[in-house]
N, C-alpha and C. Protein backbone atom coordinates (compact mmCIF):
# COMPACT_ATOMS: atom_id res chain seq x y z
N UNK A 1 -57.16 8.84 44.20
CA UNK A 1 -57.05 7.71 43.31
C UNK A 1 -57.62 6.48 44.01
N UNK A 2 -58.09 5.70 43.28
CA UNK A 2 -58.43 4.30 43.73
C UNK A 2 -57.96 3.39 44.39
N UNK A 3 -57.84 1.98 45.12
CA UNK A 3 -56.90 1.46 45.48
C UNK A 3 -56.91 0.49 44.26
N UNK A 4 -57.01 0.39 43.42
CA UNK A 4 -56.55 -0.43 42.65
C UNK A 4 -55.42 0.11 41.54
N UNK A 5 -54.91 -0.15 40.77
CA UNK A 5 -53.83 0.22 40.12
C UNK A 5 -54.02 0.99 39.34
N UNK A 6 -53.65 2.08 38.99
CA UNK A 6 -53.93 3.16 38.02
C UNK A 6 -53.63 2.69 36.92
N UNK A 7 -54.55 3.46 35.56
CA UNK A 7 -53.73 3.01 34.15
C UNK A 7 -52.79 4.81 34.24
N UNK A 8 -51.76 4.57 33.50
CA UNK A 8 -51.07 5.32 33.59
C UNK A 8 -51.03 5.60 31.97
N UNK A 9 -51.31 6.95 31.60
CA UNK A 9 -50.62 7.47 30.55
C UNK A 9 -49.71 8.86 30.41
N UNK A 10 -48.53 8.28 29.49
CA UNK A 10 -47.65 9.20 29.24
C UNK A 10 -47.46 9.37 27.97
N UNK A 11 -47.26 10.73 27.53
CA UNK A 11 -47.57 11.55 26.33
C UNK A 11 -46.41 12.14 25.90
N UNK A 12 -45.78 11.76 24.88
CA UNK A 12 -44.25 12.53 24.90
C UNK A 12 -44.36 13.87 22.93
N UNK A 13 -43.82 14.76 23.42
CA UNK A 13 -44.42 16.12 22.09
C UNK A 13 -43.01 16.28 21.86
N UNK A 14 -43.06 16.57 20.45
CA UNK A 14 -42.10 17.05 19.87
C UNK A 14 -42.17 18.37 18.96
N UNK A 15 -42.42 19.42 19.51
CA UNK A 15 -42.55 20.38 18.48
C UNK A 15 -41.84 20.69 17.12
N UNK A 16 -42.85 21.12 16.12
CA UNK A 16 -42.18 21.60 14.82
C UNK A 16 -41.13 22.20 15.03
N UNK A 17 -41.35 23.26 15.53
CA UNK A 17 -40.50 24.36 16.16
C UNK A 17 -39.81 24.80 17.65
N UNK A 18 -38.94 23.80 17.92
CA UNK A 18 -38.57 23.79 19.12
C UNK A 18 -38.35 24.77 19.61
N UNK A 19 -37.86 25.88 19.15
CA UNK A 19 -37.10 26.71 19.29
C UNK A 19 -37.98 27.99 19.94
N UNK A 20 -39.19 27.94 19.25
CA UNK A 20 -39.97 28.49 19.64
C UNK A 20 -40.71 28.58 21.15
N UNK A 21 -40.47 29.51 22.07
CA UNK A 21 -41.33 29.63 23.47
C UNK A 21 -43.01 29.78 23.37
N UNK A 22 -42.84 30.47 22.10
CA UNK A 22 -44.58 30.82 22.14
C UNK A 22 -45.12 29.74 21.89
N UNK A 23 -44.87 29.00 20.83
CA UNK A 23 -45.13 27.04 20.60
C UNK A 23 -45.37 25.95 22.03
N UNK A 24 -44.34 26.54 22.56
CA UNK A 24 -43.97 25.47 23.62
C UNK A 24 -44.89 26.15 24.76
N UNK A 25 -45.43 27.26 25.28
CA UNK A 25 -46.17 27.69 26.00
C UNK A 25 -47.91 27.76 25.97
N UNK A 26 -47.93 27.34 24.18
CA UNK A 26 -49.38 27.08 23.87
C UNK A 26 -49.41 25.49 23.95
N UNK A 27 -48.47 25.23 23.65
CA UNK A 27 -48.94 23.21 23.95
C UNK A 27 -49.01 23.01 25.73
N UNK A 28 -47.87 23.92 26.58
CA UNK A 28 -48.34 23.39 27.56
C UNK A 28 -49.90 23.59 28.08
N UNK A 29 -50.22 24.70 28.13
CA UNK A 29 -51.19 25.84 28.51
C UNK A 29 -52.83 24.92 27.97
N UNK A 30 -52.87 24.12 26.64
CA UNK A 30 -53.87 23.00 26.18
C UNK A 30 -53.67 22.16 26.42
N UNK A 31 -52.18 21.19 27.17
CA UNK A 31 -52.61 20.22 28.00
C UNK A 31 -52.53 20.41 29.40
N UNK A 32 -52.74 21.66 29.91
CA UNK A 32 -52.82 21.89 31.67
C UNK A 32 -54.62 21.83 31.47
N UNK A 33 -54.78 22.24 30.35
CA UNK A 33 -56.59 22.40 30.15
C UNK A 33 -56.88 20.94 29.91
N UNK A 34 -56.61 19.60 29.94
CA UNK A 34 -57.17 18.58 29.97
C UNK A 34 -57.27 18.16 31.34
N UNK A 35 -56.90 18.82 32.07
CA UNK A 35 -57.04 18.59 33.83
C UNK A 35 -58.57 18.57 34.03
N UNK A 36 -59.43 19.53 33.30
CA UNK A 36 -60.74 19.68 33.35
C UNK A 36 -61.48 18.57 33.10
N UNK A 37 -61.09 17.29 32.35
CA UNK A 37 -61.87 16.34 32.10
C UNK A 37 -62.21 15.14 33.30
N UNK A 38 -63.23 15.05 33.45
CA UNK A 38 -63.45 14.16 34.43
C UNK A 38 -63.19 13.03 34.69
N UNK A 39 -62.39 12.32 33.32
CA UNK A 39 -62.05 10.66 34.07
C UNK A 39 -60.62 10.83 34.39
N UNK A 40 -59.55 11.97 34.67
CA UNK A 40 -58.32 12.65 34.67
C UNK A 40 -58.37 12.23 36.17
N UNK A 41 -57.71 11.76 36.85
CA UNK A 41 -57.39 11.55 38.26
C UNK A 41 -55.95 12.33 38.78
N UNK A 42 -55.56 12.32 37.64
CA UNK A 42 -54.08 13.17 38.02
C UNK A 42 -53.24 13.99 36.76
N UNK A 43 -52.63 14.79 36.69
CA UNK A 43 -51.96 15.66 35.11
C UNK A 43 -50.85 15.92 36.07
N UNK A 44 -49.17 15.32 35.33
CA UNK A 44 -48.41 16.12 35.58
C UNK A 44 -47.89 16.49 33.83
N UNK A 45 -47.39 17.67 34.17
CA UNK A 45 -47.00 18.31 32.88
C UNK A 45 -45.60 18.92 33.40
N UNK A 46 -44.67 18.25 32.05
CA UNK A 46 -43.48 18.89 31.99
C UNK A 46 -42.61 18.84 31.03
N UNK A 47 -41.43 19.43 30.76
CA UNK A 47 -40.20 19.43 30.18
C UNK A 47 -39.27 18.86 30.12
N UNK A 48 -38.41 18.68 29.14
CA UNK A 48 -37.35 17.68 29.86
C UNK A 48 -36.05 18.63 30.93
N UNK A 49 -35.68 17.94 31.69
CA UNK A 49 -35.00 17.80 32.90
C UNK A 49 -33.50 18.33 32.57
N UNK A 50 -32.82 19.30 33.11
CA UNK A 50 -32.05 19.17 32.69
C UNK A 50 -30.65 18.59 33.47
N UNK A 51 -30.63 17.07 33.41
CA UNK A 51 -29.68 16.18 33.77
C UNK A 51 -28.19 15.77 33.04
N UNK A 52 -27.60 15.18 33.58
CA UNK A 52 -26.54 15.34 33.03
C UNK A 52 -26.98 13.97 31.96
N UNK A 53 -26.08 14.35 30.45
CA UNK A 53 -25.89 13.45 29.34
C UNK A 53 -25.15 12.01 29.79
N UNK A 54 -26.54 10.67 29.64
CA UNK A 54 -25.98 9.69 29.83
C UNK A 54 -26.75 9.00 28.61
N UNK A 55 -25.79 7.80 28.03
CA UNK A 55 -26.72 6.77 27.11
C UNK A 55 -28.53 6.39 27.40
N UNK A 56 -29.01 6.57 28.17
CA UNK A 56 -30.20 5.98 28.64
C UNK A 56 -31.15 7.24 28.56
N UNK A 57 -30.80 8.39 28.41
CA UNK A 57 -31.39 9.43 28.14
C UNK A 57 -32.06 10.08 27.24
N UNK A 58 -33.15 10.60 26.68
CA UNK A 58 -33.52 11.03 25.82
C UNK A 58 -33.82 12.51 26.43
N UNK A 59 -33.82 13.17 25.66
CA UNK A 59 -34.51 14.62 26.06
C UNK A 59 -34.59 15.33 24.70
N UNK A 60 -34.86 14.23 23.54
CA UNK A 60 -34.85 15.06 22.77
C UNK A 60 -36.29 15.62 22.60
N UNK A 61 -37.19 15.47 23.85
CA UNK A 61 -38.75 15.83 23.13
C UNK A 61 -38.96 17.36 23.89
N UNK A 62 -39.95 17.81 23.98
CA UNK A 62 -40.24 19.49 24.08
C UNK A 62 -41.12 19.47 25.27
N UNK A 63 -42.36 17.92 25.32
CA UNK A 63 -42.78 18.81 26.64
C UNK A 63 -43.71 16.73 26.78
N UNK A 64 -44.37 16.99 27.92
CA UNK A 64 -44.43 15.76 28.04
C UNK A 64 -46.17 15.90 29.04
N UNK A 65 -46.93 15.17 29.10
CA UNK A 65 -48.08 14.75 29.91
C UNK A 65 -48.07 13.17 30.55
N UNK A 66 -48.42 13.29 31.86
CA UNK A 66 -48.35 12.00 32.61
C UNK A 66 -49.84 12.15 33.36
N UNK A 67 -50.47 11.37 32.88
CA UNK A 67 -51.69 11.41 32.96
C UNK A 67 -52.36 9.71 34.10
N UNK A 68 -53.16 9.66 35.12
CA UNK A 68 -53.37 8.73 35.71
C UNK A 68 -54.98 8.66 35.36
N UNK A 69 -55.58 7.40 35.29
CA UNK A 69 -57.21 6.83 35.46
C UNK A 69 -57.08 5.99 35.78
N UNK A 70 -58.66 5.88 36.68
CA UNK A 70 -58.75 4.96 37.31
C UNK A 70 -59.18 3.35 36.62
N UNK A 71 -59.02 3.45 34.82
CA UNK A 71 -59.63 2.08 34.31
C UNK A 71 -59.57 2.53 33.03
N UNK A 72 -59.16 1.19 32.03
CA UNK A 72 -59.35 1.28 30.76
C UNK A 72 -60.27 2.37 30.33
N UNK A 73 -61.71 2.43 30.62
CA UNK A 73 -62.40 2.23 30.07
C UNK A 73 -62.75 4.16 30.61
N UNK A 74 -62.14 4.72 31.75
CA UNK A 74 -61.94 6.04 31.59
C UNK A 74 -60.78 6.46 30.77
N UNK A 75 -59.74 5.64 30.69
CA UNK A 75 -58.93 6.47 29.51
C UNK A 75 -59.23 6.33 28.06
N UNK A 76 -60.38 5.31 27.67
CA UNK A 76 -61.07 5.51 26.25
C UNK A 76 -61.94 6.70 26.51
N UNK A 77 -62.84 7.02 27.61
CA UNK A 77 -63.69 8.07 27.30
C UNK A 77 -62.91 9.01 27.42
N UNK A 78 -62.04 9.62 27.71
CA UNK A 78 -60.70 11.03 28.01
C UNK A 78 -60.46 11.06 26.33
N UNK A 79 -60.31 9.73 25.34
CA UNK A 79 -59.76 10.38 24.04
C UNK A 79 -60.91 10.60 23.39
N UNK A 80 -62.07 10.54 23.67
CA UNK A 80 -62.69 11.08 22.57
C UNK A 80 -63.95 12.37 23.61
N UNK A 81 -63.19 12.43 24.51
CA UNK A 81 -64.00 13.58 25.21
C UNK A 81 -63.66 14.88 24.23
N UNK A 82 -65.09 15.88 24.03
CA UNK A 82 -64.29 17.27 23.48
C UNK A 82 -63.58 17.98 23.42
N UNK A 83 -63.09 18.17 25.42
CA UNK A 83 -62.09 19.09 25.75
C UNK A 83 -60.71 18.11 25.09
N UNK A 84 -60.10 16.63 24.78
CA UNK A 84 -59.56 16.42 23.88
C UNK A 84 -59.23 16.65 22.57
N UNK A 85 -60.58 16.42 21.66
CA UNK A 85 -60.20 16.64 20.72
C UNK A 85 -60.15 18.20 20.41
N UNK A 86 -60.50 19.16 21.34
CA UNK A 86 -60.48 20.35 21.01
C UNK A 86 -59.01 20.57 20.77
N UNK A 87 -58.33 20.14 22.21
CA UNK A 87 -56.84 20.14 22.02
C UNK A 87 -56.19 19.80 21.15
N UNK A 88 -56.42 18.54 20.71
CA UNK A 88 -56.00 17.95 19.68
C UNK A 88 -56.15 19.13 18.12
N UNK A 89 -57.25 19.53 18.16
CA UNK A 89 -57.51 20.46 16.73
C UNK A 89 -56.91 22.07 17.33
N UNK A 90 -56.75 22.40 18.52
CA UNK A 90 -55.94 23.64 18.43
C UNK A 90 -54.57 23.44 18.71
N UNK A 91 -54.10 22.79 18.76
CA UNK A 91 -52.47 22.26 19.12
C UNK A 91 -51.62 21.18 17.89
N UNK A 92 -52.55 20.47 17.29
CA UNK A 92 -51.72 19.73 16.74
C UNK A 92 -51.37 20.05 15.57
N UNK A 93 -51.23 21.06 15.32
CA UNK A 93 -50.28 22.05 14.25
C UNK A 93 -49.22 21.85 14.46
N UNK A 94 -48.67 22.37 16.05
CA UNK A 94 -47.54 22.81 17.21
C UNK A 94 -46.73 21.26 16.95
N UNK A 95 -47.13 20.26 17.15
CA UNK A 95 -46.00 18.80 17.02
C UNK A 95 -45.95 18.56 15.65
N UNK A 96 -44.30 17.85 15.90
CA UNK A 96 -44.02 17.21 14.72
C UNK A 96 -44.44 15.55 14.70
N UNK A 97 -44.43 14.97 16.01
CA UNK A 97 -44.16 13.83 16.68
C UNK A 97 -44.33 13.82 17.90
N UNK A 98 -45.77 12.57 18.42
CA UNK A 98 -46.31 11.92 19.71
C UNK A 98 -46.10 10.77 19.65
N UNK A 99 -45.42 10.81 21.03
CA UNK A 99 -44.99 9.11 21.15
C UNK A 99 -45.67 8.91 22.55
N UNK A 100 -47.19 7.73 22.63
CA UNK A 100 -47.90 7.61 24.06
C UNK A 100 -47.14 6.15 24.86
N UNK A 101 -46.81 6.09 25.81
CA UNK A 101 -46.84 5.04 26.52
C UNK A 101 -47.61 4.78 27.56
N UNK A 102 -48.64 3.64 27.37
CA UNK A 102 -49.46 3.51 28.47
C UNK A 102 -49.72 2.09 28.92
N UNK A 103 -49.44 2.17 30.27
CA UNK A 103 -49.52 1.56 31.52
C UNK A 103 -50.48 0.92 32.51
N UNK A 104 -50.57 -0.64 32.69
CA UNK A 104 -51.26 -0.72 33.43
C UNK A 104 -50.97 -1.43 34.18
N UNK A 105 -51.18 -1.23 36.04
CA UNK A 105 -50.18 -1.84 37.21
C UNK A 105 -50.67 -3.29 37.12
């Protein structure tokens, strides 16, 4: 990573079908495949945690992407790169609800 401040994005999924493993193993499996894009400096991918129940908690979502670049202007080219929208058109059946929060230091 750069020394300057990363933009940070985080990606929160809510599947149709929570319940479902095969759902939840094809959404992760198409966003471990956005690692391939080149303005991607970092992918963590995960689930929610299983911590103990406090007010400040959410876990009601299914699976999550934390994504780092090095500049605005690589995380505009990441959303309209192919290996995106490919994801986007083979996965977004799988959510009901994306909620992005993104970050800049």
């Amino acid at each position: 990573m750069s020394s300057k401040p990363p933009i940070v994005h985080h990606v929160f999924f809510w599947l149709k079908n929570p319940e479902s493993s095969t759902d939840l193993n094809q959404l992760l499996a198409g966003i471990r495949a956005l690692a391939a894009i080149s303005t991607v400096r970092e992918l963590h991918v995960g689930v929610p945690a299983a911590t103990g129940e406090r007010d400040v908690i959410d876990n009601s979502w299914s699976a999550s992407e934390l994504m780092f670049f090095d500049t605005v202007e690589d995380q505009d080219a990441y959303q309209v790169d192919p290996l995106h929208q490919k994801f986007i058109a083979e996965c977004g059946h799988l959510w009901r609800k994306v909620l992005v929060y993104d970050v800049q230091g």
